[in-house]
C-alpha atoms as a PDB file:
ATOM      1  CA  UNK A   1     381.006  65.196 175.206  1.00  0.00           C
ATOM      2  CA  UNK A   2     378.674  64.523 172.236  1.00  0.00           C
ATOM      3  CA  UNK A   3     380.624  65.598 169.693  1.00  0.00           C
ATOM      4  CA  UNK A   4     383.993  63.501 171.209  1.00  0.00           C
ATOM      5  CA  UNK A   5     381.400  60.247 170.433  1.00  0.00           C
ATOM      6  CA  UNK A   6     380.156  61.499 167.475  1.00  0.00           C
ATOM      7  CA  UNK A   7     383.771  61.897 166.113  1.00  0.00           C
ATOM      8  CA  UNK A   8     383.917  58.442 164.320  1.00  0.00           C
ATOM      9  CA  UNK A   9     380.824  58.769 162.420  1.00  0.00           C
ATOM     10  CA  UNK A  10     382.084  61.985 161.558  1.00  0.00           C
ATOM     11  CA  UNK A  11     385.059  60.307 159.613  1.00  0.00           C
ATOM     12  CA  UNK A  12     383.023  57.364 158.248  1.00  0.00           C
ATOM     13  CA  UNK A  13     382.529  59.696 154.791  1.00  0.00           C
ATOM     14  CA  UNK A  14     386.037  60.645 154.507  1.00  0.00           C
ATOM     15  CA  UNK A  15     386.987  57.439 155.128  1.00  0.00           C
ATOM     16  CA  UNK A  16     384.920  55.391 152.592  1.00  0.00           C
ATOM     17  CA  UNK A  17     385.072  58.421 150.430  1.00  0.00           C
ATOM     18  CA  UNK A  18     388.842  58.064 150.383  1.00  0.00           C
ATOM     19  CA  UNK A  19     389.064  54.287 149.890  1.00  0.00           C
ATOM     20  CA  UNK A  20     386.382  54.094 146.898  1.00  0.00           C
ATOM     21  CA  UNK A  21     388.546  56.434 144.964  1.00  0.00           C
ATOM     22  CA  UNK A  22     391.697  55.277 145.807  1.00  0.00           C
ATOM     23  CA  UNK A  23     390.372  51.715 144.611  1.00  0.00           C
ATOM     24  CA  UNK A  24     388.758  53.406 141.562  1.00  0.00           C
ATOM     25  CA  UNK A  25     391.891  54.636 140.350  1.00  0.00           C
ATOM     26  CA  UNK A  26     394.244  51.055 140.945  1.00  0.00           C
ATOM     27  CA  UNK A  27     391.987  48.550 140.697  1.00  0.00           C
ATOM     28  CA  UNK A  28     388.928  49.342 138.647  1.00  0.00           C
ATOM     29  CA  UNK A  29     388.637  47.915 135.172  1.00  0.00           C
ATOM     30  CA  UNK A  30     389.072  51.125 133.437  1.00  0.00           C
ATOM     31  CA  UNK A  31     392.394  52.088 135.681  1.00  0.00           C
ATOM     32  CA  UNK A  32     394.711  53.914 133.743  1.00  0.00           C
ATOM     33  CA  UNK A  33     397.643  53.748 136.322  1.00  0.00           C
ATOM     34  CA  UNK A  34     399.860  51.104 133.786  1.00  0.00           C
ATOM     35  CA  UNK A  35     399.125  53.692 130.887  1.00  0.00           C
ATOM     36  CA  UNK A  36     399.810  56.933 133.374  1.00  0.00           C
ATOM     37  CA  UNK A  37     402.638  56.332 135.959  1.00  0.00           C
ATOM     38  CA  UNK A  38     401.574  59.626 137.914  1.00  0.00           C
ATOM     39  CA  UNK A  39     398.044  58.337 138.579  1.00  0.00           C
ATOM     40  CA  UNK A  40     398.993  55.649 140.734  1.00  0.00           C
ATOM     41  CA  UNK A  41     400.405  57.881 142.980  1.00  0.00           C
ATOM     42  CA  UNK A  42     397.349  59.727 143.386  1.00  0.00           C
ATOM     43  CA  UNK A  43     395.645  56.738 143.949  1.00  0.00           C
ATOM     44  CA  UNK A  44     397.961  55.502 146.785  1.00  0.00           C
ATOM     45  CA  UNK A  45     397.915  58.928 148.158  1.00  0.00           C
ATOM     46  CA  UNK A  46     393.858  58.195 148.586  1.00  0.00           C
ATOM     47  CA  UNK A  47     394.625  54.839 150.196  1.00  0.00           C
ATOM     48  CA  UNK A  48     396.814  56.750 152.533  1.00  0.00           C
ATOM     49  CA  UNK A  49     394.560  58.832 153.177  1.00  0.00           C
ATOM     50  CA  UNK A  50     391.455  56.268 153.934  1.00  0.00           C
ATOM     51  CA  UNK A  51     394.176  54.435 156.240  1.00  0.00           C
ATOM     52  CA  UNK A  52     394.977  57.671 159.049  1.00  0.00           C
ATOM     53  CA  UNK A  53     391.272  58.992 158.657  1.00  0.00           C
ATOM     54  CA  UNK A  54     390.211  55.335 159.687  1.00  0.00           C
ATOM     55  CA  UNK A  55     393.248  55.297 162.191  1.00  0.00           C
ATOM     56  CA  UNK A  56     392.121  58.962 163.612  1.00  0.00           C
ATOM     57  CA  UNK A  57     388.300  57.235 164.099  1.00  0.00           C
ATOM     58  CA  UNK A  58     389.888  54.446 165.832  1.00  0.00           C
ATOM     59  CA  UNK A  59     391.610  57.107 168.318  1.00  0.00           C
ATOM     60  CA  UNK A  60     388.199  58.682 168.402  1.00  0.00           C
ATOM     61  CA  UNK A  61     386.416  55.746 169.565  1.00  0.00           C
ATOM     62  CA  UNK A  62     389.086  55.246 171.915  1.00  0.00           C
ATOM     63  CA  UNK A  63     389.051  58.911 173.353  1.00  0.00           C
ATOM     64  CA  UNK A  64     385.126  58.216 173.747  1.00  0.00           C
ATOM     65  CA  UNK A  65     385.375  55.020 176.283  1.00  0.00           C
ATOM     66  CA  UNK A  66     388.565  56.444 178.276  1.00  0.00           C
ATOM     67  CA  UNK A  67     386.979  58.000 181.686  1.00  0.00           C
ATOM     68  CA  UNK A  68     389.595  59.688 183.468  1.00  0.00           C
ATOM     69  CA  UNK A  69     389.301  59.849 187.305  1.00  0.00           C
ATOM     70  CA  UNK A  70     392.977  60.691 188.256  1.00  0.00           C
ATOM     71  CA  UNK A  71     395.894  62.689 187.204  1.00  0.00           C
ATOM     72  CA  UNK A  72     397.538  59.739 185.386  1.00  0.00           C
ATOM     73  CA  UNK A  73     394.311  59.079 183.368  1.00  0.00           C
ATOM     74  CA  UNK A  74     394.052  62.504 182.394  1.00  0.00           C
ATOM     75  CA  UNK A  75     397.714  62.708 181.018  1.00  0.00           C
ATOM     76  CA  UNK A  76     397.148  59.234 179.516  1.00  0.00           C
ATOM     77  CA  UNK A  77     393.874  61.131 177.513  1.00  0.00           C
ATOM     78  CA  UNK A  78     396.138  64.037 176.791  1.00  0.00           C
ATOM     79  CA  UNK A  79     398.847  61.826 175.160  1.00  0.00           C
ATOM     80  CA  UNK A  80     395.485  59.874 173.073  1.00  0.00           C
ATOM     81  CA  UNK A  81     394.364  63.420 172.016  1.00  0.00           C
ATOM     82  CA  UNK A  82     398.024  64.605 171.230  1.00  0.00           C
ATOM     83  CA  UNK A  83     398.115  61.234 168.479  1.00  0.00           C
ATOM     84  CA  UNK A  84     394.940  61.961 167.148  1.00  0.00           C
ATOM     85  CA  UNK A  85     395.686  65.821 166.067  1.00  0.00           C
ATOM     86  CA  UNK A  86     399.322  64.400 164.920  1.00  0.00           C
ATOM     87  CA  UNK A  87     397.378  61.996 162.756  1.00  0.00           C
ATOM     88  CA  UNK A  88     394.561  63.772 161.754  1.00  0.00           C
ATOM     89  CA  UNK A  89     397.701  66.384 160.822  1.00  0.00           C
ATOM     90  CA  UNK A  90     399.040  63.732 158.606  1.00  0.00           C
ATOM     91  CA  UNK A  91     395.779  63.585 156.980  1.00  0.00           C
ATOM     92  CA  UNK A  92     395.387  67.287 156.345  1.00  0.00           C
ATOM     93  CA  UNK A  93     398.740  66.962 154.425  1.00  0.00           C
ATOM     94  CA  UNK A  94     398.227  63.725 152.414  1.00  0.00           C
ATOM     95  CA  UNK A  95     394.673  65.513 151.375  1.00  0.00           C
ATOM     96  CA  UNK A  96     396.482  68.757 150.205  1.00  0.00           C
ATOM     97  CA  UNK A  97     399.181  67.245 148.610  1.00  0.00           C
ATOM     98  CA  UNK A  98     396.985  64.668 146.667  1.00  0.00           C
ATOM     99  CA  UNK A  99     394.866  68.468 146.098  1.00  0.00           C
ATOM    100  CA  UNK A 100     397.565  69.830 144.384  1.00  0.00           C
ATOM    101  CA  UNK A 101     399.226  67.054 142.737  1.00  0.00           C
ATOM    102  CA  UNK A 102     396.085  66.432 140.913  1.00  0.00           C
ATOM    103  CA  UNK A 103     395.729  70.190 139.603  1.00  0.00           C
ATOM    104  CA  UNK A 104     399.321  70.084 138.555  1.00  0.00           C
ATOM    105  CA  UNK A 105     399.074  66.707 136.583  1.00  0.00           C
ATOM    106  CA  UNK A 106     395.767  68.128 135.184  1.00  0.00           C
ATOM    107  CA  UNK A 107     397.772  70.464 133.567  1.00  0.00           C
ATOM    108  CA  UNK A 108     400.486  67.949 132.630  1.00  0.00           C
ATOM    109  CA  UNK A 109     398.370  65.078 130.505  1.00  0.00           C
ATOM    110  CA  UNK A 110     398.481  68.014 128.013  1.00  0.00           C
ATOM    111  CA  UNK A 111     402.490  67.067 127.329  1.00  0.00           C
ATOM    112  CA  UNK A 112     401.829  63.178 127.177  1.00  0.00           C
ATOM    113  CA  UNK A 113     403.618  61.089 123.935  1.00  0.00           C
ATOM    114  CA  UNK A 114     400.645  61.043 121.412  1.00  0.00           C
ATOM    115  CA  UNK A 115     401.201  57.395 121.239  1.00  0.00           C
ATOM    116  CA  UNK A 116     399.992  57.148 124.903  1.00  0.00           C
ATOM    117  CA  UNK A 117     396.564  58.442 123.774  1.00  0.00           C
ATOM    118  CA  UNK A 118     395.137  55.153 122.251  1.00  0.00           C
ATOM    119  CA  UNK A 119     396.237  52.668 124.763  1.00  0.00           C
ATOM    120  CA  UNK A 120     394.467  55.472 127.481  1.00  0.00           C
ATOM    121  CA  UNK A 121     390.997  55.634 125.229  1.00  0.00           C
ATOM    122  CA  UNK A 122     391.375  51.449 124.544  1.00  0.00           C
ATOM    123  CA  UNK A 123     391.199  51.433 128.674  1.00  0.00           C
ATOM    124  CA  UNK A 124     388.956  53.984 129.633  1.00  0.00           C
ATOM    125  CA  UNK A 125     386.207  53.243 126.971  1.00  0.00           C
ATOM    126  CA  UNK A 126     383.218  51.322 129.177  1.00  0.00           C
ATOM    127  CA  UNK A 127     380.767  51.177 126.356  1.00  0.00           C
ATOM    128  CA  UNK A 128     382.716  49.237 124.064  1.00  0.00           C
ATOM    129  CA  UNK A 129     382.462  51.964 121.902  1.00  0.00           C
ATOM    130  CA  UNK A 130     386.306  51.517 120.401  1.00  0.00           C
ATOM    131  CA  UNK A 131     387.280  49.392 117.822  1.00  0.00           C
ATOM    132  CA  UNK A 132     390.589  48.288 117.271  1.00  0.00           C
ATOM    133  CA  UNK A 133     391.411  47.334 121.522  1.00  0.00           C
ATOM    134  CA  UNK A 134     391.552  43.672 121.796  1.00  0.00           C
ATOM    135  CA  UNK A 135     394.736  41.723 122.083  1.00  0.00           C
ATOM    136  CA  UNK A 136     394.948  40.819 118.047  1.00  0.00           C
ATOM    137  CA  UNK A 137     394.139  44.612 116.971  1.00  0.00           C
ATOM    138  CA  UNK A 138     396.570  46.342 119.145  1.00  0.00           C
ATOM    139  CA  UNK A 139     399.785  45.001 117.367  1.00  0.00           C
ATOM    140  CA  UNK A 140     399.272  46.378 114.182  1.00  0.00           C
ATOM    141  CA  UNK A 141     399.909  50.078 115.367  1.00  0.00           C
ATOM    142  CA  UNK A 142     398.266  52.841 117.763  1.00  0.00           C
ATOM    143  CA  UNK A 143     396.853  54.101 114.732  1.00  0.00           C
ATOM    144  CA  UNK A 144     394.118  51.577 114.360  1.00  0.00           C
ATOM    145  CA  UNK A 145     393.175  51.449 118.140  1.00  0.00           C
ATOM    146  CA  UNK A 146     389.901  53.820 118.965  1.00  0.00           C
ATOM    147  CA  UNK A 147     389.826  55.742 116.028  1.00  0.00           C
ATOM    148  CA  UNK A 148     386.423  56.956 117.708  1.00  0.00           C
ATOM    149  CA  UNK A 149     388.040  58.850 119.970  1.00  0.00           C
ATOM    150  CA  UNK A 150     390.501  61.786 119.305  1.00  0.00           C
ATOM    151  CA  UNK A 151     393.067  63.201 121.076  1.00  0.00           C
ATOM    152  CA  UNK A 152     391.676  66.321 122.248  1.00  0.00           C
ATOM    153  CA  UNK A 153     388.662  63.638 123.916  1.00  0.00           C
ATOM    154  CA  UNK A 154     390.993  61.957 125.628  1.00  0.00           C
ATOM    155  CA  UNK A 155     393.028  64.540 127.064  1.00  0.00           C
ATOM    156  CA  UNK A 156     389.495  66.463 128.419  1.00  0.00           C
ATOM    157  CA  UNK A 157     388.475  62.851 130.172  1.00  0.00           C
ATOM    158  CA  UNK A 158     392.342  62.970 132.115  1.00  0.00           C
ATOM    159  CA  UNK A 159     391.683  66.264 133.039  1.00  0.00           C
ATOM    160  CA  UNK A 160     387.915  65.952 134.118  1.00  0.00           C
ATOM    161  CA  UNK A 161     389.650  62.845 136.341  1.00  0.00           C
ATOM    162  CA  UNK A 162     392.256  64.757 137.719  1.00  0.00           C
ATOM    163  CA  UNK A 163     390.373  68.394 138.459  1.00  0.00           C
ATOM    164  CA  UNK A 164     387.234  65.181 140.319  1.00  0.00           C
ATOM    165  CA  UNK A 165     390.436  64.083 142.216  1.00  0.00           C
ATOM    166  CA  UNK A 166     391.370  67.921 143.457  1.00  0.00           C
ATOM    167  CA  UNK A 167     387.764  68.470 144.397  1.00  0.00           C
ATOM    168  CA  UNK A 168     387.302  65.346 146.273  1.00  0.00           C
ATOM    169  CA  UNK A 169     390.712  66.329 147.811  1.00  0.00           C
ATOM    170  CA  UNK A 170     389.240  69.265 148.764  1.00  0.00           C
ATOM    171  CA  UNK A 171     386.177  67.964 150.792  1.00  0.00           C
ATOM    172  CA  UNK A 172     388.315  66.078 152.377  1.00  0.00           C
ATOM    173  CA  UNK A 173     390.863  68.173 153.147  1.00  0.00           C
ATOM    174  CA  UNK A 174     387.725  70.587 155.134  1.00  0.00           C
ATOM    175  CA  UNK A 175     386.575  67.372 157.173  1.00  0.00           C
ATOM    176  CA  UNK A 176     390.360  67.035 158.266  1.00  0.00           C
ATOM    177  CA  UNK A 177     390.809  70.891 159.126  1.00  0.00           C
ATOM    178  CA  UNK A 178     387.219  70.550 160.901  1.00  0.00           C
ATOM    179  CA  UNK A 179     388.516  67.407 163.065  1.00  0.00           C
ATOM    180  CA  UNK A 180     391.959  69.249 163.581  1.00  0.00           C
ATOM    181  CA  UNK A 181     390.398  72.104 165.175  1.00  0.00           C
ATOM    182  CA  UNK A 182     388.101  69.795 167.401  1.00  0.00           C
ATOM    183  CA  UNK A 183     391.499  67.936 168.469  1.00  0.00           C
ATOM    184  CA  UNK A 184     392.790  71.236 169.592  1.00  0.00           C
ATOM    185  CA  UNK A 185     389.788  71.897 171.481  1.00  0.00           C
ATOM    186  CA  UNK A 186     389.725  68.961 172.836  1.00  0.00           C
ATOM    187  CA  UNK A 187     393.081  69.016 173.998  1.00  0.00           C
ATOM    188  CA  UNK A 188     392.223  72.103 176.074  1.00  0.00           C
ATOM    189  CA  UNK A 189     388.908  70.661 177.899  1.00  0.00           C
ATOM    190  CA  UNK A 190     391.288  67.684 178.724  1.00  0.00           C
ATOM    191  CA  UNK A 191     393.908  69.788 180.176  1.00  0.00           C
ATOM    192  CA  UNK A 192     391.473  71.462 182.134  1.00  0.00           C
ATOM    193  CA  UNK A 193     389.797  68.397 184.093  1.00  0.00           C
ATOM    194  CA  UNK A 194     389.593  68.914 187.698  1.00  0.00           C
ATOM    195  CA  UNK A 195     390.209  65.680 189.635  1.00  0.00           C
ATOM    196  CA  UNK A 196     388.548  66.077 192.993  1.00  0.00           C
ATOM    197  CA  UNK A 197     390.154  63.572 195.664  1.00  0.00           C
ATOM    198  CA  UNK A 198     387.928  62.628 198.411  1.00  0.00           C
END
């Protein structure tokens, strides 16, 4: 019973931990997603993610407040606990498929057009260590943006993003098999409730 009401502050790190890097990746001033098509799906894939982990807490909290004292309670609980393992399943596959889409695009930045490299260094530089990336600069040729940076740099900074993604993925992906597994068990206490009639 304490772990059933300890369930949505269970999720509360998956779930902000989710969001934040789904938001990093779209809407952050140093988002890459216009320069790097593939990125925004990883990013949405994290929103997704944040969305059924906060839907499976929801479930949780309602699972915690539901007292069954008949039969039609009970299967009313079991039909709660059946949605939360189908959407905490949902989860467990958004994580791994964001988990390997990120190691295969980690490998892929390697084949991007050279040309994409400036524009991608111009964005991700915070510092303001480029020259060459404001609006007037930029027309006269990807050769004079971020000369700073070289290729090689920039291709080790998409890869360092993508193989943070796949670990992240990863946590996540543990917290969702860990909540799976207490869905199942909790499926089988609820099945087992003995409704004494007096």
């Amino acid at each position: 019973r304490s772990k059933e009401s300890n369930i949505p502050f269970w999720l509360i790190l998956p779930i902000m931990g989710c969001f934040s890097v789904g938001y990093l990746l779209s809407y952050n001033r140093t988002s890459i997603n216009e320069l790097v098509d593939d990125v925004s799906w990883i990013s949405i894939g994290y929103l997704v993610c944040a969305g059924l982990f906060a839907l499976a807490a929801v479930i949780g909290v309602v699972l915690k407040f539901y007292t069954v004292l008949n039969g039609r309670q009970r299967r009313i609980k079991q039909g709660l606990v059946i949605i939360f393992i189908t959407t905490i399943f949902m989860t467990l596959l958004a994580c791994s498929t964001i988990f390997v889409t990120s190691l295969l695009y980690s490998l892929k930045f390697v084949n991007l057009p050279e040309g994409n490299f400036r524009g991608i260094a111009c964005q991700l530089d915070m510092s303001g260590s480029c020259t060459g990336c404001d609006g007037d600069s930029m027309s006269d040729g990807d050769s004079m943006m971020c000369p700073e940076w070289s290729d090689d740099d920039v291709k080790k900074v998409l890869e360092t993003i993508m193989k943070m993604c796949a670990t992240l993925a990863a946590i996540f992906i543990v917290y969702a098999m860990i909540t799976l597994r207490y869905g199942f068990t909790l499926f089988n206490y609820v099945s087992r409730y003995q409704i004494e009639y007096v």
